[in-house]
N, C-alpha and C. Protein backbone atom coordinates (compact mmCIF):
# COMPACT_ATOMS: atom_id res chain seq x y z
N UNK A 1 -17.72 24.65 14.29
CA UNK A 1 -16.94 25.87 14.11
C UNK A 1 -15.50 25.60 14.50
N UNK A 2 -14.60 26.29 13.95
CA UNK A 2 -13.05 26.05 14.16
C UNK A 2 -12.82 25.07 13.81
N UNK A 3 -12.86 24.40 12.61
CA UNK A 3 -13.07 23.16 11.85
C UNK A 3 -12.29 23.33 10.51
N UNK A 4 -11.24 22.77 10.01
CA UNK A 4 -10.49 22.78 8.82
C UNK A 4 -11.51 21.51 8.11
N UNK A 5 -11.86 22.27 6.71
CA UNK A 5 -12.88 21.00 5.91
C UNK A 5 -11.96 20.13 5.98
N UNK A 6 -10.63 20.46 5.42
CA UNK A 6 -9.54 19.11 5.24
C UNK A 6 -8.86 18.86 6.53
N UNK A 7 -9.08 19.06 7.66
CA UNK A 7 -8.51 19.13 8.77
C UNK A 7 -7.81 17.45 8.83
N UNK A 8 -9.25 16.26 8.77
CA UNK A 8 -8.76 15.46 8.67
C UNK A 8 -7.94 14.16 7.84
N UNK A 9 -7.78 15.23 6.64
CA UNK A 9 -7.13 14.49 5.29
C UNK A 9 -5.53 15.00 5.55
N UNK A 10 -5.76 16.22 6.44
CA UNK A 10 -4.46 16.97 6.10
C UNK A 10 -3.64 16.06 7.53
N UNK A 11 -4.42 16.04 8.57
CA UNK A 11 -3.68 15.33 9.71
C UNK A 11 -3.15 13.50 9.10
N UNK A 12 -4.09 12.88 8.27
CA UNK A 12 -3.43 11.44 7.99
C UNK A 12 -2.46 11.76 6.63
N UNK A 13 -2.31 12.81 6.23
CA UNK A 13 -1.00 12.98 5.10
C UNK A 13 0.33 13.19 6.02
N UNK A 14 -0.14 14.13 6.75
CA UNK A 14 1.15 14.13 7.80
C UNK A 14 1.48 13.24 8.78
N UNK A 15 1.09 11.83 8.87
CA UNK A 15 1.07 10.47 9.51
C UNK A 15 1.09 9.88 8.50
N UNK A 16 1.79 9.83 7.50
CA UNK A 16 1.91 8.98 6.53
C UNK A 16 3.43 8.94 6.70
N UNK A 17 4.26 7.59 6.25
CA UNK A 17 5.37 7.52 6.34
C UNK A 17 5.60 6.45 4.82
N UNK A 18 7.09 6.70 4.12
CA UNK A 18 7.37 6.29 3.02
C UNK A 18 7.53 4.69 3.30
N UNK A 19 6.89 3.70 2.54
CA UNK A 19 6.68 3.64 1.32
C UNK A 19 4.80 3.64 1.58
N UNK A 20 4.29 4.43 0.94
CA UNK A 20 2.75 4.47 0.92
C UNK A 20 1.80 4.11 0.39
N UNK A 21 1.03 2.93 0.65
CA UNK A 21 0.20 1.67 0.06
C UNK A 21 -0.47 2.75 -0.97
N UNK A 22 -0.66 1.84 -1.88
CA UNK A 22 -1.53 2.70 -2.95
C UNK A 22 -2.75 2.84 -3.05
N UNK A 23 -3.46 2.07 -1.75
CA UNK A 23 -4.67 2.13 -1.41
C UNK A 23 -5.03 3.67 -1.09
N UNK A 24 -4.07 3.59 0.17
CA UNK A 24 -4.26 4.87 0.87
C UNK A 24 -4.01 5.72 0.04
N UNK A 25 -2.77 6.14 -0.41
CA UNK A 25 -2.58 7.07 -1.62
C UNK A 25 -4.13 7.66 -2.63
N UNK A 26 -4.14 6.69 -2.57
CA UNK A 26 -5.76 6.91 -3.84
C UNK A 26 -6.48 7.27 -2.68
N UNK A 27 -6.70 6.89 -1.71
CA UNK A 27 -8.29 7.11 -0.59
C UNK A 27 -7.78 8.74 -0.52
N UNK A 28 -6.35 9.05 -0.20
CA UNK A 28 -6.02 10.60 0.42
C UNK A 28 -6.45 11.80 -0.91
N UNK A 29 -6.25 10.81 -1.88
CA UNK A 29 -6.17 11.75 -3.23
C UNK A 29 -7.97 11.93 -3.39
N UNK A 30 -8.18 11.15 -2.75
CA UNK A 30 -10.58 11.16 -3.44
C UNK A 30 -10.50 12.54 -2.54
N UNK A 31 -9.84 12.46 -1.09
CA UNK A 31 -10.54 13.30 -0.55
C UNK A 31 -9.88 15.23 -0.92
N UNK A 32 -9.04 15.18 -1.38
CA UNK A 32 -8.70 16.65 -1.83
C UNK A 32 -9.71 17.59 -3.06
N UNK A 33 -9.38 18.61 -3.17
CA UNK A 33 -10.24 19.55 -4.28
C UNK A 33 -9.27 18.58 -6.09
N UNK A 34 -10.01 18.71 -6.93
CA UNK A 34 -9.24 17.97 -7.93
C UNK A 34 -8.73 19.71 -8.85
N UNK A 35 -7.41 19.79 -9.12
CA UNK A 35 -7.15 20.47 -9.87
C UNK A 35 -7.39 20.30 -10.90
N UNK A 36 -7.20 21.49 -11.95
CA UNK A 36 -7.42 21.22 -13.86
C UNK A 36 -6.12 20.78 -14.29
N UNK A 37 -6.05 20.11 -14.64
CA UNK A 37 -5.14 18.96 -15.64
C UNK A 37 -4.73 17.76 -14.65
N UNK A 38 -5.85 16.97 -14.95
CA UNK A 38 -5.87 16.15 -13.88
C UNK A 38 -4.05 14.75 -14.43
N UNK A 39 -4.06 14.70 -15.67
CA UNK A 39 -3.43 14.41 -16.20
C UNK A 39 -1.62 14.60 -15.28
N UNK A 40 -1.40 16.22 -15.24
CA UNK A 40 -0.57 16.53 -15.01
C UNK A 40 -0.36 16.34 -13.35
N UNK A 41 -1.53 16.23 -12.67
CA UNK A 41 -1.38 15.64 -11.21
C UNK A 41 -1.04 14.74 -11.00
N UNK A 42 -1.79 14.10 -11.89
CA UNK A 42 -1.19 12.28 -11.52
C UNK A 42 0.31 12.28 -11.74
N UNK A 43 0.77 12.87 -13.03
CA UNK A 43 2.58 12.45 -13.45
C UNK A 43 2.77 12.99 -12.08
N UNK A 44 2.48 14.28 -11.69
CA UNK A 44 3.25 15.32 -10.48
C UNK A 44 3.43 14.01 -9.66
N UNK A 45 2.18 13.62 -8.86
CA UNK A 45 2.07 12.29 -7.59
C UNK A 45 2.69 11.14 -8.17
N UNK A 46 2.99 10.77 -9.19
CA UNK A 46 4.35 9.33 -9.82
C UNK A 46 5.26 10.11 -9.14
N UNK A 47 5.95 11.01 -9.46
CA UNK A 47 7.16 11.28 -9.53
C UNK A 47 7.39 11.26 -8.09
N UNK A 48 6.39 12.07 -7.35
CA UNK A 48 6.83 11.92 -5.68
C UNK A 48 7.10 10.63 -5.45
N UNK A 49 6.29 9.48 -5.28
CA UNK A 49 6.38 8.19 -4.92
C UNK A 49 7.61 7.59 -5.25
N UNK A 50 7.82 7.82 -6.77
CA UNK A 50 8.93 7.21 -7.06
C UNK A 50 10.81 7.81 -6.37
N UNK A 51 9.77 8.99 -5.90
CA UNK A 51 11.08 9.82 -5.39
C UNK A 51 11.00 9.82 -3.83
N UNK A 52 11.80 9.16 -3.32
CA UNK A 52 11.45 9.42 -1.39
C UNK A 52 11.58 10.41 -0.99
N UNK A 53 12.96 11.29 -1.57
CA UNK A 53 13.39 12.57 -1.00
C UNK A 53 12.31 13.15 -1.40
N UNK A 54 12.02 13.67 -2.76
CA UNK A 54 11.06 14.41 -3.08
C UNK A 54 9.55 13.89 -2.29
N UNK A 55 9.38 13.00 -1.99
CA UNK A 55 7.94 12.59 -1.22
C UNK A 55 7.91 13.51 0.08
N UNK A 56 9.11 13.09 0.38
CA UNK A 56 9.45 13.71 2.33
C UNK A 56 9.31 15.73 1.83
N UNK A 57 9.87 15.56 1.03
CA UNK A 57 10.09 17.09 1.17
C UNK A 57 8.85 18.04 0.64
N UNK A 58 7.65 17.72 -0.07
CA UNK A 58 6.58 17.89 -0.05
C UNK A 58 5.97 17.31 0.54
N UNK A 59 6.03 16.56 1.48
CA UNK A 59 5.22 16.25 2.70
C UNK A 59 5.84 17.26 4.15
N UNK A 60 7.00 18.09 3.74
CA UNK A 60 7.31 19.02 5.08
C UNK A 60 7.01 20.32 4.23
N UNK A 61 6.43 20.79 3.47
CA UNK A 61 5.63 22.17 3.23
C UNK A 61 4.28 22.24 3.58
């Protein structure tokens, strides 16, 4: 009880620091809910990576 399901996916995203092995990247991504257009997630997650600012700044919301 008092248990976030993602408690512990959400604590190693926020201990993640740029540049982010693509191992991990993929291990963090198995463990989330998968949205519909899986297509359009993946471009969304390129663009962060390729973007640091944009990485950092959806990693502080």
């Amino acid at each position: 009880a008092g248990q976030q399901p993602m408690g512990a996916a959400l604590a190693r995203l926020r201990a993640l620091r740029v540049p982010v092995p693509a191992l991990e990247a993929a291990a963090l991504r198995e463990t989330c809910p998968g949205l519909d257009g899986i297509e359009r997630e993946t471009d969304f997650a390129q663009s962060l990576v390729l973007d640091p600012a944009a990485y950092r700044a959806a990693l502080m919301r």
